[in-house]
Protein backbone atom coordinates (compact mmCIF):
# COMPACT_ATOMS: atom_id res chain seq x y z
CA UNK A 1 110.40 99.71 120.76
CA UNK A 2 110.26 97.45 117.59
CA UNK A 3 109.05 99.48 114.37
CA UNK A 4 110.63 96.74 112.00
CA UNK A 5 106.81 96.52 110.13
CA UNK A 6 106.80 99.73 110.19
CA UNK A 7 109.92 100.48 108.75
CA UNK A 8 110.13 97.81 105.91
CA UNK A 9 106.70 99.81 104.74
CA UNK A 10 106.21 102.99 105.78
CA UNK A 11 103.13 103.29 103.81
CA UNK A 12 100.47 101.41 106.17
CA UNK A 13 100.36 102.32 109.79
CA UNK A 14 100.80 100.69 113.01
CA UNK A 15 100.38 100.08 116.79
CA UNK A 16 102.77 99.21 119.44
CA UNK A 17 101.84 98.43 122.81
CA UNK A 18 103.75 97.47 126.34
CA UNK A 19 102.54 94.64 128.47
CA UNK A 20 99.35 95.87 130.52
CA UNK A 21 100.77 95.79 133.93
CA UNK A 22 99.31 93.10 136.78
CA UNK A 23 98.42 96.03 138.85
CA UNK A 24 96.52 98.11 136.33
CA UNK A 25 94.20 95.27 135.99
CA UNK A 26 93.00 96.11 139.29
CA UNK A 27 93.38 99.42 140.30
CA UNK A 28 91.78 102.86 139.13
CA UNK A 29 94.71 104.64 136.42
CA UNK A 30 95.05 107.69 135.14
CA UNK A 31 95.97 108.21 131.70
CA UNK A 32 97.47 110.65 129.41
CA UNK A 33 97.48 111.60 125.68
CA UNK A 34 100.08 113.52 123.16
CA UNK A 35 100.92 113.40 119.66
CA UNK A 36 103.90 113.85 117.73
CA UNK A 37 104.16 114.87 114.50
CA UNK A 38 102.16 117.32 111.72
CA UNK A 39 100.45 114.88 109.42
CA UNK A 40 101.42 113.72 106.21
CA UNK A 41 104.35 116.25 104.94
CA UNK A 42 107.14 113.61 106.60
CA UNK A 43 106.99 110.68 108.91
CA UNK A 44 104.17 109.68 110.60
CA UNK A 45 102.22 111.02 113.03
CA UNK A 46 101.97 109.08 116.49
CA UNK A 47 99.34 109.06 118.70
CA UNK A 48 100.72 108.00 122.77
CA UNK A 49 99.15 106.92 125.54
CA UNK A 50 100.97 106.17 128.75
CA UNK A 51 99.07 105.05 131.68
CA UNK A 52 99.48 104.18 135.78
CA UNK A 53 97.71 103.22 138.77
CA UNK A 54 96.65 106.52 140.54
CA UNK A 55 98.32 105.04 143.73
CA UNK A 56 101.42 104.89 141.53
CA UNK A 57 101.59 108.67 140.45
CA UNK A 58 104.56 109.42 142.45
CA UNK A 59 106.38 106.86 141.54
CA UNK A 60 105.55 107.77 137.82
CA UNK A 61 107.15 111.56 139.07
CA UNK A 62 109.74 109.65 140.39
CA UNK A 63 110.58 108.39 136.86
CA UNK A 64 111.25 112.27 136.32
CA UNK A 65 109.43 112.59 133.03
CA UNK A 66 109.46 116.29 131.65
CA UNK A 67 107.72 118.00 128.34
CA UNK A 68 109.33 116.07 125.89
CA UNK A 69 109.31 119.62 123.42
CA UNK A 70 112.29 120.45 126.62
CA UNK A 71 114.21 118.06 126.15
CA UNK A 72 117.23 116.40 123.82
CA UNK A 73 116.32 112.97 121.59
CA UNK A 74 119.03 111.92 123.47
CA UNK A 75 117.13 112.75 126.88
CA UNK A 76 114.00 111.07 125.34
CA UNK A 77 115.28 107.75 124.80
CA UNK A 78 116.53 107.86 128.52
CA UNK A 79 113.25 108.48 129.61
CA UNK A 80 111.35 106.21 127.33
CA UNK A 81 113.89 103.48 128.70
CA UNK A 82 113.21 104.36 132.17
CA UNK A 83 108.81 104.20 131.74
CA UNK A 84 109.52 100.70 130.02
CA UNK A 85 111.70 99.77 132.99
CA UNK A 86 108.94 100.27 135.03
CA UNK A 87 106.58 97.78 133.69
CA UNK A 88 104.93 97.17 136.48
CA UNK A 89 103.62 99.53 136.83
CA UNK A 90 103.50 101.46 133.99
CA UNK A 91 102.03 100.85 130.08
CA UNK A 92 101.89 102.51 126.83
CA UNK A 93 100.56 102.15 123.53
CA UNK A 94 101.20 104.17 120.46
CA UNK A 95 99.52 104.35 116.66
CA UNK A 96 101.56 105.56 114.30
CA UNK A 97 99.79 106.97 111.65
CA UNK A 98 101.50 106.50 107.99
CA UNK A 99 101.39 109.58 105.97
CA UNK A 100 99.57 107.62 103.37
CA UNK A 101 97.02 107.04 106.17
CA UNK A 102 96.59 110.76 106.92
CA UNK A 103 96.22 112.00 103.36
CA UNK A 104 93.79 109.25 102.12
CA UNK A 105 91.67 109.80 105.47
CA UNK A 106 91.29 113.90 104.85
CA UNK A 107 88.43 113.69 102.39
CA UNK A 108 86.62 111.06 104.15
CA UNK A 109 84.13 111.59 106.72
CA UNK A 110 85.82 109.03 109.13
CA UNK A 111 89.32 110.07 110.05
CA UNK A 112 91.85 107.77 111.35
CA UNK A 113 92.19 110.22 114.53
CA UNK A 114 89.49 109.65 117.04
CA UNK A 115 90.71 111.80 119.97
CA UNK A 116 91.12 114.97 120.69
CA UNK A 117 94.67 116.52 121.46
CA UNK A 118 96.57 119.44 120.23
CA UNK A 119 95.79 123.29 120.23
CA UNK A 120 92.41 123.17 118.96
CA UNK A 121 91.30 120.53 122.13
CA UNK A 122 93.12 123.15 124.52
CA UNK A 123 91.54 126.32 123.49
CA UNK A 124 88.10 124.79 123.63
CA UNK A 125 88.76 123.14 126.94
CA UNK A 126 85.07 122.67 128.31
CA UNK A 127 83.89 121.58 125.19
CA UNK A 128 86.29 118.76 124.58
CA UNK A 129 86.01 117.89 127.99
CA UNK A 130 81.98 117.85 128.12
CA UNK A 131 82.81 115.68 124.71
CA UNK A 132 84.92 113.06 126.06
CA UNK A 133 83.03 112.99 129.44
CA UNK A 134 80.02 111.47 127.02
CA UNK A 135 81.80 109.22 125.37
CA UNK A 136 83.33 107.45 128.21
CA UNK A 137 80.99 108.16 131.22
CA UNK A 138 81.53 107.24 135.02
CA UNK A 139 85.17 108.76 134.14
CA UNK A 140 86.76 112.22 134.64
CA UNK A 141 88.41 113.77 131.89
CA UNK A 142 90.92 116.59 132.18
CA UNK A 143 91.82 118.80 128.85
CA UNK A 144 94.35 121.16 129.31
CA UNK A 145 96.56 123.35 127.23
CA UNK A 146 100.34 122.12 127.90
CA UNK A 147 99.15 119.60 129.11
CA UNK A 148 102.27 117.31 128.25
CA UNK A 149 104.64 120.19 130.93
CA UNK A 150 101.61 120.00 133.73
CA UNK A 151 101.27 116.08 134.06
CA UNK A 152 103.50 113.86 134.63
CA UNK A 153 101.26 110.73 132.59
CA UNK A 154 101.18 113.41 129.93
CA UNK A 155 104.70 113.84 129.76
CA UNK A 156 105.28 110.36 129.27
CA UNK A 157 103.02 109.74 126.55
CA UNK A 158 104.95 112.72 125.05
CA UNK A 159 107.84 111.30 125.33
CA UNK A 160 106.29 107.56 123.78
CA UNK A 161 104.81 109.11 121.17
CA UNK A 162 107.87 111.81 119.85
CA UNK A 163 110.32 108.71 120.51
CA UNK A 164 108.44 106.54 118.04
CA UNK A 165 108.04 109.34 115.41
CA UNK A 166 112.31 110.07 115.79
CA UNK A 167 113.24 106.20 115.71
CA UNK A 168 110.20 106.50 112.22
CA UNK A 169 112.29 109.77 110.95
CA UNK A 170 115.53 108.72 111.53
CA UNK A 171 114.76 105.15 109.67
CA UNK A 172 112.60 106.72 106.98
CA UNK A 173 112.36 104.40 104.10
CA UNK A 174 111.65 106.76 100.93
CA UNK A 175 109.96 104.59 97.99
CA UNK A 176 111.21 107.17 95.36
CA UNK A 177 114.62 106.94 94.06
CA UNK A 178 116.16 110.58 95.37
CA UNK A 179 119.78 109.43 95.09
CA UNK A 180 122.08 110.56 97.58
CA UNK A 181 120.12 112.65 99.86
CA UNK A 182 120.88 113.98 102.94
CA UNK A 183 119.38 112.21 105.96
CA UNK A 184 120.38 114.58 109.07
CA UNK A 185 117.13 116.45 108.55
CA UNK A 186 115.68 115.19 111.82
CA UNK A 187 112.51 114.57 113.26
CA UNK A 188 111.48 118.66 114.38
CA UNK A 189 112.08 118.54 117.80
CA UNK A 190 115.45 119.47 119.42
């Protein structure tokens, strides 16, 4: 995952995506969605989408993905190596929103974030679901809460989307001069 642009200027955001795999052009996927990060107090916050043929959901289960929230950066990066390994028959995309991004976008009627994930999406399940089901018809949408520990697509967009935001911590590029400052302060997740 190169976040070079990203890093030299921290201040605009970004996207990332894998190579669409040959058989994803032709076969029905599934796809999941999870975010990483809180907004705008530090680092970005990155949306992830990781996506496979349905005939290729056991070998996505295979790949032994897991709620990234469970498991070490360490364990992450693993994982994150082993979904780009399989690039044929797996892809991914991430936007990682700057902070600057966020907090400009709050008072404006159009906000950067156009889909629904998080607490808020799972405790109005139906709803969001109803929602989505509108805006892309002729396809079936599944909101859940913990959703990222019940599917396995889920769980790697998890994964994506919190290893972008800890490679986006861990290089964080502050514009103010705060002299010698500590930089173990990590990403918030174990």
């Amino acid at each position: 995952m190169d976040l070079g642009d990203y890093d030299a200027d921290n201040s605009v955001s970004c996207r990332l995506t894998s190579d669409i795999p040959d058989i994803c052009k032709s076969e029905d996927c599934c796809l999941g969605i999870d975010e990483a990060g809180r907004g705008p107090v530090l680092g970005p916050m990155v949306y992830g989408i990781c996506y496979c043929p349905m005939s290729k959901k056991a070998d996505l289960k295979g790949l032994k993905v897991a709620d990234s929230k469970t498991l070490t950066e360490a364990e992450r990066e693993k994982l994150f190596q082993n979904i780009s390994d399989a690039k044929d028959f797996v892809g991914w995309a991430l936007q990682v929103l700057s902070p600057n991004t966020i907090s400009t976008s709050m008072l404006q009627s159009h906000r950067p974030c156009t889909v629904c994930v998080g607490q808020r999406c799972a405790t109005q399940r139906e709803k969001y679901e109803e929602k989505l089901s509108q805006r892309f018809p002729g396809l079936q949408v599944t909101v859940r809460p913990k959703a990222d520990s019940l599917f396995p697509i889920v769980s790697a967009a998890s994964i994506c989307a919190k290893v972008a935001r800890d490679h986006a911590v861990k290089d964080w590029n502050f514009p103010e001069d705060l002299g010698d400052v500590d930089t173990d302060y990590g990403s918030g997740y174990p």
